[in-house]
N, C-alpha and C. Protein backbone atom coordinates (compact mmCIF):
# COMPACT_ATOMS: atom_id res chain seq x y z
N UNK A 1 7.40 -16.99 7.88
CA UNK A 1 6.35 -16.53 8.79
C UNK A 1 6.51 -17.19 10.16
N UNK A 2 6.90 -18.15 10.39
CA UNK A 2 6.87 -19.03 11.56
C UNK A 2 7.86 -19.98 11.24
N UNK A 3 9.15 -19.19 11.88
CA UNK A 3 10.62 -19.70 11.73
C UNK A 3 10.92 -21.18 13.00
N UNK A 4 11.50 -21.85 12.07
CA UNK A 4 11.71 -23.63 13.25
C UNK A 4 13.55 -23.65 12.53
N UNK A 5 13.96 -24.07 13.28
CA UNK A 5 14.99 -24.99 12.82
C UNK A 5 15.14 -26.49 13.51
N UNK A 6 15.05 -27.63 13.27
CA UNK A 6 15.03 -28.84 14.07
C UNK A 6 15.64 -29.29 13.84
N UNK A 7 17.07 -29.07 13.03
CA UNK A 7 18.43 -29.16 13.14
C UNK A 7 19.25 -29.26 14.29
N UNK A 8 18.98 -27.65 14.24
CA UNK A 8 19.35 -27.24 15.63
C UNK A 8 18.81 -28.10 16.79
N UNK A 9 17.84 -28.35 16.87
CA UNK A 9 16.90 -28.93 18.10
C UNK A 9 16.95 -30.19 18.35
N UNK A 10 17.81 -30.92 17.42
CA UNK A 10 18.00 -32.23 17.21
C UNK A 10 19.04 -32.22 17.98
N UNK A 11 20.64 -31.23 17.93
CA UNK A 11 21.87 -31.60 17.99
C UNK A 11 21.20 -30.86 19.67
N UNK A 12 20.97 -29.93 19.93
CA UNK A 12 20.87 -29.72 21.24
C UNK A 12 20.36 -30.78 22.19
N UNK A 13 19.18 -31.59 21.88
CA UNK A 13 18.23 -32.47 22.72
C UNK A 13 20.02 -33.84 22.55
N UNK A 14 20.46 -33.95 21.28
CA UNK A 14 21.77 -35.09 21.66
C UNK A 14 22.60 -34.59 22.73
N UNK A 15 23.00 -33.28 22.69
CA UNK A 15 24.02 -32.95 23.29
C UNK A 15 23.46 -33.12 24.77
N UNK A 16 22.45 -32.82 25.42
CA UNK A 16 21.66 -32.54 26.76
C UNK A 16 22.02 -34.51 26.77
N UNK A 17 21.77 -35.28 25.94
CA UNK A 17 21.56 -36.38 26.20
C UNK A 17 22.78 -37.32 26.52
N UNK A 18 23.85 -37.16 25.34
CA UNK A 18 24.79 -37.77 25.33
C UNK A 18 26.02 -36.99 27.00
N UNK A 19 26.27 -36.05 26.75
CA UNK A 19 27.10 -35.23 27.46
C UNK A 19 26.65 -35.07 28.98
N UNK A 20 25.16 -35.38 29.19
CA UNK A 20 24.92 -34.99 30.49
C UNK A 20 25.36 -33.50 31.15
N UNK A 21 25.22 -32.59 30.10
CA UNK A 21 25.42 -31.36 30.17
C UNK A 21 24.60 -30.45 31.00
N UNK A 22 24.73 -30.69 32.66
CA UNK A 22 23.97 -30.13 33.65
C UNK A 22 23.95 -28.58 33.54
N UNK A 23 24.40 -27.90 32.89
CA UNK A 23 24.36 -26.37 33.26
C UNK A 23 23.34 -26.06 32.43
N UNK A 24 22.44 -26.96 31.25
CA UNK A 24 21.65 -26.66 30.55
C UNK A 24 20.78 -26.98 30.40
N UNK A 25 19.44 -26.23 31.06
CA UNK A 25 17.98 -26.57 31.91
C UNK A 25 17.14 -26.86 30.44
N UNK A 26 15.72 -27.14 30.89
CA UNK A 26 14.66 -27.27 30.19
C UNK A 26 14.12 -25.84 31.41
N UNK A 27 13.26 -25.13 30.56
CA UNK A 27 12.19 -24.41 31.04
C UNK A 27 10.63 -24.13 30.68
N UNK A 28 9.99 -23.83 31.48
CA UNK A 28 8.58 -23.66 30.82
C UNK A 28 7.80 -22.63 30.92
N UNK A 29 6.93 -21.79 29.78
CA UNK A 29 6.92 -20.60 29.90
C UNK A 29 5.54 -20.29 29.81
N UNK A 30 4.41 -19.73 30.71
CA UNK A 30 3.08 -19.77 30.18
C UNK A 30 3.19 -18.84 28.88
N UNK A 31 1.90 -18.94 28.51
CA UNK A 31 1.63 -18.02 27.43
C UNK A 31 1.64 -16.55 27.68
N UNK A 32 2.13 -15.75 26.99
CA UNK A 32 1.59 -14.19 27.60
C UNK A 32 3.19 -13.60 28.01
N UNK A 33 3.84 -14.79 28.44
CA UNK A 33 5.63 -14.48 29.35
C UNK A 33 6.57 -14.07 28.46
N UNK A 34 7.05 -12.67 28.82
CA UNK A 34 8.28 -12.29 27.43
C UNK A 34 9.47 -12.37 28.83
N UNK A 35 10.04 -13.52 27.81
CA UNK A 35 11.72 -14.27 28.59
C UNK A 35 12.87 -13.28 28.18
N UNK A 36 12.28 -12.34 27.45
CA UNK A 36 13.57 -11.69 27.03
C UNK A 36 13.26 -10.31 26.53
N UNK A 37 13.92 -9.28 27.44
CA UNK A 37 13.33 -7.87 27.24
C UNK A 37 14.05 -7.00 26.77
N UNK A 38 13.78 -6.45 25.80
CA UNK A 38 14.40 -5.20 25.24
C UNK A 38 15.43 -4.01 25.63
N UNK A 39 16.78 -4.07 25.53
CA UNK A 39 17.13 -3.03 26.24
C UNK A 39 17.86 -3.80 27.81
N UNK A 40 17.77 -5.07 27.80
CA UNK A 40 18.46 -5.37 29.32
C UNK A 40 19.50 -6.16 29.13
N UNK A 41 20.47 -6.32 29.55
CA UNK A 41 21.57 -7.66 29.46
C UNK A 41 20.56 -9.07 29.65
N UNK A 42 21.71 -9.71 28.49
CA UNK A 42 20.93 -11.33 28.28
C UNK A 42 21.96 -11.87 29.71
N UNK A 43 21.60 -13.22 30.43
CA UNK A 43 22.43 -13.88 30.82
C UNK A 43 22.58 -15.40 29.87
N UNK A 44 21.15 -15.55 29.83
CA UNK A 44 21.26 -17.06 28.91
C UNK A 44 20.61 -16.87 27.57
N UNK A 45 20.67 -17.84 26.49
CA UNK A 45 20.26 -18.02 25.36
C UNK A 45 19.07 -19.27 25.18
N UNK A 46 18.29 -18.74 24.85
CA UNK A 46 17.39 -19.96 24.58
C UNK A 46 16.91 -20.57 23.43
N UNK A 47 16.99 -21.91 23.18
CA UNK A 47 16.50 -22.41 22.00
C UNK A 47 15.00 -23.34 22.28
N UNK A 48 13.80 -22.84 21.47
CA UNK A 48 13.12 -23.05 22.04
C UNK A 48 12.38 -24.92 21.29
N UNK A 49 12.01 -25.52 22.30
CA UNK A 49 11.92 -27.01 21.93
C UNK A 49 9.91 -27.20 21.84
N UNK A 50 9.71 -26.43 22.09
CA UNK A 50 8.13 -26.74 21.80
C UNK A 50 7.51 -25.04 21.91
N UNK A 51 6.14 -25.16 21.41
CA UNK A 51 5.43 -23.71 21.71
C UNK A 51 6.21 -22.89 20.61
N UNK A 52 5.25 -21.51 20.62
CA UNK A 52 5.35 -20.48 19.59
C UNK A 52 5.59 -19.49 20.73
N UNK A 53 6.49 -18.27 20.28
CA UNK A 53 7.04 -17.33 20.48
C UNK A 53 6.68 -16.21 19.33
N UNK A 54 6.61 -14.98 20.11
CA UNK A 54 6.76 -13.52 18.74
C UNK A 54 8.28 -12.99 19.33
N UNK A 55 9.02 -12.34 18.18
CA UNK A 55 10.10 -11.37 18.03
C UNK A 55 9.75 -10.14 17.86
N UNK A 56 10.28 -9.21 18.81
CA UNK A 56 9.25 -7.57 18.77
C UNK A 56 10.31 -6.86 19.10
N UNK A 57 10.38 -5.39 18.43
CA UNK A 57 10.66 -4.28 18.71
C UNK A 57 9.96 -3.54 18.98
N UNK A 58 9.54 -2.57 20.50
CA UNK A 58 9.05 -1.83 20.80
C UNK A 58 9.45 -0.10 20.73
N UNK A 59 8.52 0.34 19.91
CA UNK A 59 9.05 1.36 19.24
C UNK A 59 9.14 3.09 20.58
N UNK A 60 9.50 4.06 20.46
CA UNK A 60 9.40 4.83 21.92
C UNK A 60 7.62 5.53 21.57
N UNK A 61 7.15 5.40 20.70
CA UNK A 61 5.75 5.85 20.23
C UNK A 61 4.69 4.70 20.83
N UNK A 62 5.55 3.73 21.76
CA UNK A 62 4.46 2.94 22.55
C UNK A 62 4.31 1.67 21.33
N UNK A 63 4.84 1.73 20.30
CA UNK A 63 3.95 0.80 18.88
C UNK A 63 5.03 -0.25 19.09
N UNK A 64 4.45 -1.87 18.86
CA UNK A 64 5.98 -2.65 18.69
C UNK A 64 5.80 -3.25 17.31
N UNK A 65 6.84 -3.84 16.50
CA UNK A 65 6.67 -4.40 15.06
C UNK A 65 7.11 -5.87 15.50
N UNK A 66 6.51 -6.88 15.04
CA UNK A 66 7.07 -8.46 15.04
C UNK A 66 7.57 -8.25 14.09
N UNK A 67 8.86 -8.90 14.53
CA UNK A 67 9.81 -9.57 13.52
C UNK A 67 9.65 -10.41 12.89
N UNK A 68 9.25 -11.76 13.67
CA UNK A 68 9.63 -12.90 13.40
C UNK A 68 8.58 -13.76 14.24
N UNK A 69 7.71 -15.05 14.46
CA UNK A 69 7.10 -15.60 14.75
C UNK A 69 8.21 -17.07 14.99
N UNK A 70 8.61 -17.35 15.82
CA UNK A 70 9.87 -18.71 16.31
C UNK A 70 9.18 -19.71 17.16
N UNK A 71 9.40 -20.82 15.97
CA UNK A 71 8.78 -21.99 16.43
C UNK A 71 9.87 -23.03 17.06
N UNK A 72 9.98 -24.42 17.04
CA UNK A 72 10.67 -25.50 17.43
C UNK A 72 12.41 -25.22 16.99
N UNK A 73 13.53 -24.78 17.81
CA UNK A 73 14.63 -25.11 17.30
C UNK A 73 15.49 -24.02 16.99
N UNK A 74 14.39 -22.73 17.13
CA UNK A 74 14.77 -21.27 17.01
C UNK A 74 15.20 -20.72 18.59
N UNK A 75 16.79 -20.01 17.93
CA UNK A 75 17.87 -19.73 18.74
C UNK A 75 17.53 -18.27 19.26
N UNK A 76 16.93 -17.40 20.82
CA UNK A 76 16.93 -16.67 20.79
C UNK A 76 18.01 -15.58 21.99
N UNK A 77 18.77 -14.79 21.71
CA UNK A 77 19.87 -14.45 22.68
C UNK A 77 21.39 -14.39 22.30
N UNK A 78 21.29 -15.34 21.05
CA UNK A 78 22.45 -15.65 20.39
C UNK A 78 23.34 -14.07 20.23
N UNK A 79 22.70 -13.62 19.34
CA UNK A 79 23.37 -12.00 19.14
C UNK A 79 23.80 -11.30 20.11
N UNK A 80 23.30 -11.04 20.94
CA UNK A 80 23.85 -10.27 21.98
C UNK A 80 24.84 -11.10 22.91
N UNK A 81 24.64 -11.82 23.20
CA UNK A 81 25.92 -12.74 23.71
C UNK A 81 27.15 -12.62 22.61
N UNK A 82 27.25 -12.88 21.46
CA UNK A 82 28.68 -12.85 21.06
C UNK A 82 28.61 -11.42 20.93
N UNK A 83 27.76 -10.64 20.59
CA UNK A 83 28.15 -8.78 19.95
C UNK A 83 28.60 -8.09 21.89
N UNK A 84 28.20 -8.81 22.70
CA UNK A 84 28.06 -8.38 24.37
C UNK A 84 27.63 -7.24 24.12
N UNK A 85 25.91 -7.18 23.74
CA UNK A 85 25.36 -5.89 24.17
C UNK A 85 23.62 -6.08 24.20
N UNK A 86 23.33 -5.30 25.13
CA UNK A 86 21.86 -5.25 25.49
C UNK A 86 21.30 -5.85 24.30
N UNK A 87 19.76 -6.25 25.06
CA UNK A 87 18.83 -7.29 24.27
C UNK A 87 18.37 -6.57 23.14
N UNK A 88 17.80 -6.60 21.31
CA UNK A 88 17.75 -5.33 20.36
C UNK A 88 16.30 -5.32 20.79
N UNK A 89 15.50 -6.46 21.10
CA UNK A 89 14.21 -6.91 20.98
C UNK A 89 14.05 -7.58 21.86
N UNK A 90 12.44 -7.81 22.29
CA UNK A 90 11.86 -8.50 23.60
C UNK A 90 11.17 -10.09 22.65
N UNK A 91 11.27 -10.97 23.47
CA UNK A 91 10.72 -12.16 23.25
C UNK A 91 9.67 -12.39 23.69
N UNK A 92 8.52 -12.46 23.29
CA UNK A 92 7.21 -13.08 24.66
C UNK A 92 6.62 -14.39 23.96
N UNK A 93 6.16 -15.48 24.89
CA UNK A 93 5.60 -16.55 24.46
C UNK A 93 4.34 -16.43 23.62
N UNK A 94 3.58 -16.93 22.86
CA UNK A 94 2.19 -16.56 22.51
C UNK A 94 1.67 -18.02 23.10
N UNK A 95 1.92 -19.11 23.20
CA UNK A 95 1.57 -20.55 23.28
C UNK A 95 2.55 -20.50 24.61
N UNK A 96 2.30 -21.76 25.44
CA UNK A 96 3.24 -22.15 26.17
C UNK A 96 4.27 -22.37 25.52
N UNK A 97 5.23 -22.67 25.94
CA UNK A 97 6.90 -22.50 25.53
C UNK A 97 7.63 -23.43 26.61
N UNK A 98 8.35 -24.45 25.54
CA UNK A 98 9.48 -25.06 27.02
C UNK A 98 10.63 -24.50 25.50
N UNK A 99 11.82 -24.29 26.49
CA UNK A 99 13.01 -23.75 25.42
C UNK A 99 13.92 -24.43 26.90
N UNK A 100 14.85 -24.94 25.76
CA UNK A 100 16.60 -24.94 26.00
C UNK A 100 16.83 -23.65 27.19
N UNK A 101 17.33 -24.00 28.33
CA UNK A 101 18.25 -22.20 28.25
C UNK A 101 19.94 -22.49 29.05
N UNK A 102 20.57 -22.44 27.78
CA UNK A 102 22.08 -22.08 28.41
C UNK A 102 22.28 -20.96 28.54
N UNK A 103 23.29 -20.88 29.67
CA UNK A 103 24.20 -20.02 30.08
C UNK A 103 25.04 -19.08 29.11
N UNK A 104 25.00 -18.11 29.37
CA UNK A 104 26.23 -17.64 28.35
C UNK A 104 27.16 -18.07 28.02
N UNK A 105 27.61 -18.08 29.35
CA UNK A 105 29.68 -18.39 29.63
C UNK A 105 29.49 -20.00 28.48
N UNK A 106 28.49 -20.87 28.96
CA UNK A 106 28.64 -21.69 28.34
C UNK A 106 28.35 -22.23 26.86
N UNK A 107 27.38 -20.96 26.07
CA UNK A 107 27.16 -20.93 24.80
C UNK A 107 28.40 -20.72 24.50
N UNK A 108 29.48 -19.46 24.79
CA UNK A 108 30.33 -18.79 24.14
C UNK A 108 31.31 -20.24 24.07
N UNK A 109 31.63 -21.26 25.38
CA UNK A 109 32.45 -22.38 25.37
C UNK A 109 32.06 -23.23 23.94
N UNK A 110 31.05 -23.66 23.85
CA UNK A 110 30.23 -24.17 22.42
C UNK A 110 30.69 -23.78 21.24
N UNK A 111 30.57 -22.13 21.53
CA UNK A 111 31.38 -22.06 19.76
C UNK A 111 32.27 -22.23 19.62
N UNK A 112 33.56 -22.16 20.67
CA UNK A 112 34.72 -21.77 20.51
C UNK A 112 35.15 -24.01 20.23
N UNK A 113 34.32 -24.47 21.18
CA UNK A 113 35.11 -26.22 21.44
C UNK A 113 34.52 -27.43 20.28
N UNK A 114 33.00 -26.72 20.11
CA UNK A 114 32.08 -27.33 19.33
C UNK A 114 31.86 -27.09 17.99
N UNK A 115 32.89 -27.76 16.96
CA UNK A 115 32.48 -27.50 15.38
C UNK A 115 31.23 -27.76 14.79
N UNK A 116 30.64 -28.89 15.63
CA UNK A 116 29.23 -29.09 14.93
C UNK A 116 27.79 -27.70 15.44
N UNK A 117 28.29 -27.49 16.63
CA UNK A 117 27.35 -26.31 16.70
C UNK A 117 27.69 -24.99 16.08
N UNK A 118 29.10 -25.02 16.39
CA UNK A 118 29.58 -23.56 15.26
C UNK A 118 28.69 -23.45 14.07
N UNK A 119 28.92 -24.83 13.38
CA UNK A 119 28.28 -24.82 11.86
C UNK A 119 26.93 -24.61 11.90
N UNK A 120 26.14 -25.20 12.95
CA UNK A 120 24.56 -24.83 13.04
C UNK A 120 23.97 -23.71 13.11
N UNK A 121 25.17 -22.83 14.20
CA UNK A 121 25.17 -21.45 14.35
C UNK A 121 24.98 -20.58 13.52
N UNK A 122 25.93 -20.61 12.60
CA UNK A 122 26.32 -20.18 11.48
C UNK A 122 25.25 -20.31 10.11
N UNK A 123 24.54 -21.80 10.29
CA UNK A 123 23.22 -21.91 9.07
C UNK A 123 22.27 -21.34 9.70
N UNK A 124 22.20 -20.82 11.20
CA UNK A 124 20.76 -20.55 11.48
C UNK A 124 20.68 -18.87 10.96
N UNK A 125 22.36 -18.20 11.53
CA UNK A 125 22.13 -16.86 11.30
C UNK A 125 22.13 -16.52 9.83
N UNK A 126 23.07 -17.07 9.25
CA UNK A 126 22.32 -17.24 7.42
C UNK A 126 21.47 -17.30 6.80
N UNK A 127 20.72 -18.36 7.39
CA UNK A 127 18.99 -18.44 6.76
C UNK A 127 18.15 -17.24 7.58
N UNK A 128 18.71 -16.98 8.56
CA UNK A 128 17.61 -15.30 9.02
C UNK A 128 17.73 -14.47 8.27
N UNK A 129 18.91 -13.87 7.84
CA UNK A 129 19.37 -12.95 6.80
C UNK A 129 18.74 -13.58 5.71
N UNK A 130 18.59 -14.25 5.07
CA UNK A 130 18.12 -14.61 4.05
C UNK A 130 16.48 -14.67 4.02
N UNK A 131 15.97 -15.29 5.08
CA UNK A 131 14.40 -15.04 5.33
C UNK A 131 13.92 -13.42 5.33
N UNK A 132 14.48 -12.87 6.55
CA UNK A 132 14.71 -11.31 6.15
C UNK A 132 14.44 -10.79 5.26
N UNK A 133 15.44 -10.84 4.49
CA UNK A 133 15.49 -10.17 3.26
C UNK A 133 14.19 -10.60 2.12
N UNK A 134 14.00 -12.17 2.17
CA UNK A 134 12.99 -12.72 1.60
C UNK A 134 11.26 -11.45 2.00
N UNK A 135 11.51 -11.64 3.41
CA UNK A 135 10.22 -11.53 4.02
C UNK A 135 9.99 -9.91 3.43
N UNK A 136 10.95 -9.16 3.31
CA UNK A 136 10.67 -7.60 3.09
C UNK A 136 10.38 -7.37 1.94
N UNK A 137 11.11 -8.48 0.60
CA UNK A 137 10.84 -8.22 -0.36
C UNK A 137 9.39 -8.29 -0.97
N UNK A 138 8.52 -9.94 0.14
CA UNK A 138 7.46 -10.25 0.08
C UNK A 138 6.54 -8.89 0.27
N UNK A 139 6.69 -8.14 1.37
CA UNK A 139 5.59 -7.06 1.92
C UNK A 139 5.76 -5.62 0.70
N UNK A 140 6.62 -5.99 0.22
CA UNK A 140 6.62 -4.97 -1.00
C UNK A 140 5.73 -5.48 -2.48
N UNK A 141 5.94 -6.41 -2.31
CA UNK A 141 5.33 -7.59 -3.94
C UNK A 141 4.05 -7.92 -3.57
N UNK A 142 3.36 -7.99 -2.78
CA UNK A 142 2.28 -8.84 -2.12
C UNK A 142 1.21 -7.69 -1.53
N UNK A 143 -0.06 -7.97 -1.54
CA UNK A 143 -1.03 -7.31 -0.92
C UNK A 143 -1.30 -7.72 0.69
N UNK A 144 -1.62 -6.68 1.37
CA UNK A 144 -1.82 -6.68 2.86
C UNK A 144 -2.93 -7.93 2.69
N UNK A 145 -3.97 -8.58 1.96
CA UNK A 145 -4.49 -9.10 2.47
C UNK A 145 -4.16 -10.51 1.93
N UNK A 146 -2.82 -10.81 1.10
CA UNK A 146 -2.54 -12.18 1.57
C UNK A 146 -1.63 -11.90 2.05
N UNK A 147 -0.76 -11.22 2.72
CA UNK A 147 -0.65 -11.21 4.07
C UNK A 147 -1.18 -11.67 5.10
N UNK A 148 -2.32 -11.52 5.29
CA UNK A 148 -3.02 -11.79 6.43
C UNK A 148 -3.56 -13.46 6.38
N UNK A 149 -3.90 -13.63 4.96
CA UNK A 149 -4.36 -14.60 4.35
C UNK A 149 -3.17 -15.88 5.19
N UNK A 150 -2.06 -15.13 5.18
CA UNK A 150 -0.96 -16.40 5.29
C UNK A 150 -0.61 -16.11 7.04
N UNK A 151 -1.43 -15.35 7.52
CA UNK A 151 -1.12 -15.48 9.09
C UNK A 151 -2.32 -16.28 9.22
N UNK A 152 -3.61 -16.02 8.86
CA UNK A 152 -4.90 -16.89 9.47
C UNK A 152 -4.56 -18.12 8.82
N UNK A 153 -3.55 -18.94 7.76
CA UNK A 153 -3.06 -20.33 7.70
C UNK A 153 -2.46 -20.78 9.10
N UNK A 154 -1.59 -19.53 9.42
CA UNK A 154 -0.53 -20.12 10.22
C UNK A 154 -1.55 -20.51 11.65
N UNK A 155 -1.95 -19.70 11.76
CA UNK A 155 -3.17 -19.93 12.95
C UNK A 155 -3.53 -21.23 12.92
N UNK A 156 -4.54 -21.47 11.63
CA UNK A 156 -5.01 -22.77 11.63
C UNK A 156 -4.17 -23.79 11.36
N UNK A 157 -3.15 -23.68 11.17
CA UNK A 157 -1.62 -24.79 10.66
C UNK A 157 -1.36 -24.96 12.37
N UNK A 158 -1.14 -24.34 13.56
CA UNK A 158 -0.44 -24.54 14.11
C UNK A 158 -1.40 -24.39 15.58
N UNK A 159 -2.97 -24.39 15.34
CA UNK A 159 -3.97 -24.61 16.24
C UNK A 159 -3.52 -23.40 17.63
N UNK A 160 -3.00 -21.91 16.78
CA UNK A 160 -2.71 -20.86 18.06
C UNK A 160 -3.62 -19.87 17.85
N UNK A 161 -3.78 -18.98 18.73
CA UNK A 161 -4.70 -17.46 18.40
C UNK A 161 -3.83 -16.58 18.43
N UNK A 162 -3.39 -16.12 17.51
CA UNK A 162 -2.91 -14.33 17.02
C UNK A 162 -3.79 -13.62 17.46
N UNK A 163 -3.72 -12.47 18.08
CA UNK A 163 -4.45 -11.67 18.52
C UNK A 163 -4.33 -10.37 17.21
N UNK A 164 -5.33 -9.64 17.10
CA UNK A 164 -5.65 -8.67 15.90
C UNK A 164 -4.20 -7.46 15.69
N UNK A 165 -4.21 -7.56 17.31
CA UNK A 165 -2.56 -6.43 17.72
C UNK A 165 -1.50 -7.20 17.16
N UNK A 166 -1.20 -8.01 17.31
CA UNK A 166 0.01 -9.00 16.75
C UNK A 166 -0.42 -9.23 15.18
N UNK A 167 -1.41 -9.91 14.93
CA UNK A 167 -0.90 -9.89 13.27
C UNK A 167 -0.65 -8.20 12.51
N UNK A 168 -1.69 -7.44 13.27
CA UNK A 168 -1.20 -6.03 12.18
C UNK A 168 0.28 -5.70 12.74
N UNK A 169 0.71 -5.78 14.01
CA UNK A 169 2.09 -5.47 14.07
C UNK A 169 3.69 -6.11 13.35
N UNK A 170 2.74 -7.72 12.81
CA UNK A 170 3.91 -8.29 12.15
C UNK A 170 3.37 -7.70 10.89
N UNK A 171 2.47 -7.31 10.31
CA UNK A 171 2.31 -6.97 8.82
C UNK A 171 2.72 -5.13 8.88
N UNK A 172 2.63 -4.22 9.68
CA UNK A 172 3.34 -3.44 9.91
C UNK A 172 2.38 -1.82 9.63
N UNK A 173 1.16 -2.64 10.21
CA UNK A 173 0.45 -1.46 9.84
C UNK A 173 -0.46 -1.52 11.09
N UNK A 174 -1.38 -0.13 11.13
CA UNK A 174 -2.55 -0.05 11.91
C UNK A 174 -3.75 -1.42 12.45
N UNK A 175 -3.45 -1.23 14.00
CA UNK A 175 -5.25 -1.74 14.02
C UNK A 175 -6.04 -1.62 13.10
N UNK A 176 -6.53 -0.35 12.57
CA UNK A 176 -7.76 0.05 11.71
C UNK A 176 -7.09 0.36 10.33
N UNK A 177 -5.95 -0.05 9.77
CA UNK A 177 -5.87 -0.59 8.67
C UNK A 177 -6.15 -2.39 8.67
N UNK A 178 -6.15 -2.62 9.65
CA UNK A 178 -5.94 -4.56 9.98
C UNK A 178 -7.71 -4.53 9.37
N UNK A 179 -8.21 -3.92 10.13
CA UNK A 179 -9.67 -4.25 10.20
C UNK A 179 -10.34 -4.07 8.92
N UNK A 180 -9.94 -2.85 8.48
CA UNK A 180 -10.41 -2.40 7.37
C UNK A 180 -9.88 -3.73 5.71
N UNK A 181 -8.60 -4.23 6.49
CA UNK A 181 -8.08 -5.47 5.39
C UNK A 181 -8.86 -6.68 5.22
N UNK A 182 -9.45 -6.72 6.87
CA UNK A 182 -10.37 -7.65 7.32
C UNK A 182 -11.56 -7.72 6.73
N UNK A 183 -12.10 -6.90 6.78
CA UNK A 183 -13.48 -6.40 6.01
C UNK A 183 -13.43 -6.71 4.68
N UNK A 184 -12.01 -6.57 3.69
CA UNK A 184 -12.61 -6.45 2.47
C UNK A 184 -12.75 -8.16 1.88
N UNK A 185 -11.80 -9.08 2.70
CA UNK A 185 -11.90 -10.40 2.66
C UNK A 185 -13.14 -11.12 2.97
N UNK A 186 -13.10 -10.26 4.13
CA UNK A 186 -14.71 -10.97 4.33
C UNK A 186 -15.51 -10.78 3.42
N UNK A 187 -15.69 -9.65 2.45
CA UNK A 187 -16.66 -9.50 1.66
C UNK A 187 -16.28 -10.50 0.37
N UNK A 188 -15.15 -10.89 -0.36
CA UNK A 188 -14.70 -11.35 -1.67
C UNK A 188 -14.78 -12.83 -1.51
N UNK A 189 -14.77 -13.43 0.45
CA UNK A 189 -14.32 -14.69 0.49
C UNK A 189 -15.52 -15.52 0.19
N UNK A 190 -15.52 -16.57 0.15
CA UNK A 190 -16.91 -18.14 0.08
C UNK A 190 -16.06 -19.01 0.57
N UNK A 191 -14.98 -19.12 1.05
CA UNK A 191 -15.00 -20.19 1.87
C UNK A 191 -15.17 -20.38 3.10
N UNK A 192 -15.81 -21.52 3.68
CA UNK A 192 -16.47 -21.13 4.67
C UNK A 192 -15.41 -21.17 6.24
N UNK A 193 -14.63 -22.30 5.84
CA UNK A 193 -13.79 -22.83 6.93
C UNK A 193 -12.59 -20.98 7.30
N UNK A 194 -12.43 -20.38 5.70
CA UNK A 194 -11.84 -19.16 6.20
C UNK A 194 -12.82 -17.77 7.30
N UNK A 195 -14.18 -17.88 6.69
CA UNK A 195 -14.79 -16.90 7.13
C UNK A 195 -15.20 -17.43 8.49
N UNK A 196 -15.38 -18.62 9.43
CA UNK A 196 -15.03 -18.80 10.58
C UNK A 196 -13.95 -18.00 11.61
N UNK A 197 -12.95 -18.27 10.58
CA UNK A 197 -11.38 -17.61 11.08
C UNK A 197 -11.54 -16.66 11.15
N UNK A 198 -12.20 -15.60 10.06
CA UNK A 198 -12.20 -14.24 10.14
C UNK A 198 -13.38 -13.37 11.54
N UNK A 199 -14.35 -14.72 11.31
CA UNK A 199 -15.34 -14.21 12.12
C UNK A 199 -14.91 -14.40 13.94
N UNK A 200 -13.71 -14.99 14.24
CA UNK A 200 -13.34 -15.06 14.93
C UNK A 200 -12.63 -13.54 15.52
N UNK A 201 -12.36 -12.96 14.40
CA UNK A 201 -11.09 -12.28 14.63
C UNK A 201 -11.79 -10.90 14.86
N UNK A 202 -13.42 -10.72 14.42
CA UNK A 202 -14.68 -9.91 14.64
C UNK A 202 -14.79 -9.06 13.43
């Protein structure tokens, strides 16, 4: 639900440290800012070191689906830099955001000089495929409303506001199926610290 790698985020913050590797900024992103848009050439890749991010495809029916929710350490840009082709999906911050951002020219130098990032590379795009696959199997096995159940954790796990459009778009259904999921929790729940959350959400 809310992908980190701090693997990754570990060997990057050494490398910025040890190497004095000037071509590779810190940036900072308000909330609301999509760093990376759908459909355009990437120039840099970002790995992001603090703040929450959504992964979205915007569909031509105006509708977008989250992918993916990327927290501390999560690599975004990677793909299209080695495949060299337009962005598949837009990035936008939900939280402020400071992320890593290298250069292309100089990610592509990384894989080719750097075995220890190759290998990181390589476990991050593995465990996506594997989360992936995890996550689809989940929305087939699982009811829409722990679904939701496990986004209003993540909320309160990670002190952010999901907006009602974003969680039904990562669960992959309607506003007014969201609401209507909403409703029936509210009616079954007694706990109180959840029905806050919900009552938040209206």
């Amino acid at each position: 639900m809310l992908r980190t790698n701090l693997t990754f985020l570990s060997f990057i913050e050494r490398l910025c440290e040890t190497n004095n590797e000037s071509n590779i900024t810190l940036r900072t992103f308000a909330a609301g800012f999509r760093f990376v848009k759908q459909g355009e050439k990437i120039r840099n890749i970002y790995i992001i070191k603090d703040g929450i991010s959504k992964c979205f495809i915007s569909e031509e029916n105006g509708k977008d689906f989250i992918i993916e929710f990327l927290g501390k350490g999560e690599v975004v840009g990677e793909l299209e830099v080695i495949k060299k082709i337009d962005c598949l999906c837009n990035v936008a911050t939900i939280s402020e955001v400071t992320a890593f951002v290298i250069p292309d020219h100089i990610f592509m130098a990384l894989t080719e000089k750097n075995s220890e990032f190759t290998r990181l590379l390589l476990q991050e795009l593995s465990t996506r495929i594997i989360q992936t696959s995890s996550r689809a199997s989940f929305q087939q096995l699982y009811t829409l409303e722990y679904g939701l159940l496990k986004l209003l954790k993540l909320q309160s796990d990670e002190q952010i506001s999901i907006s009602k459009e974003d969680m039904a778009a990562y669960l992959g259904i309607s506003v007014r199926s969201f609401n209507r999921t909403l409703q029936q929790i509210k009616a079954k729940n007694q706990d109180q610290s959840l029905i806050i959350l919900l009552e938040r959400l209206g």
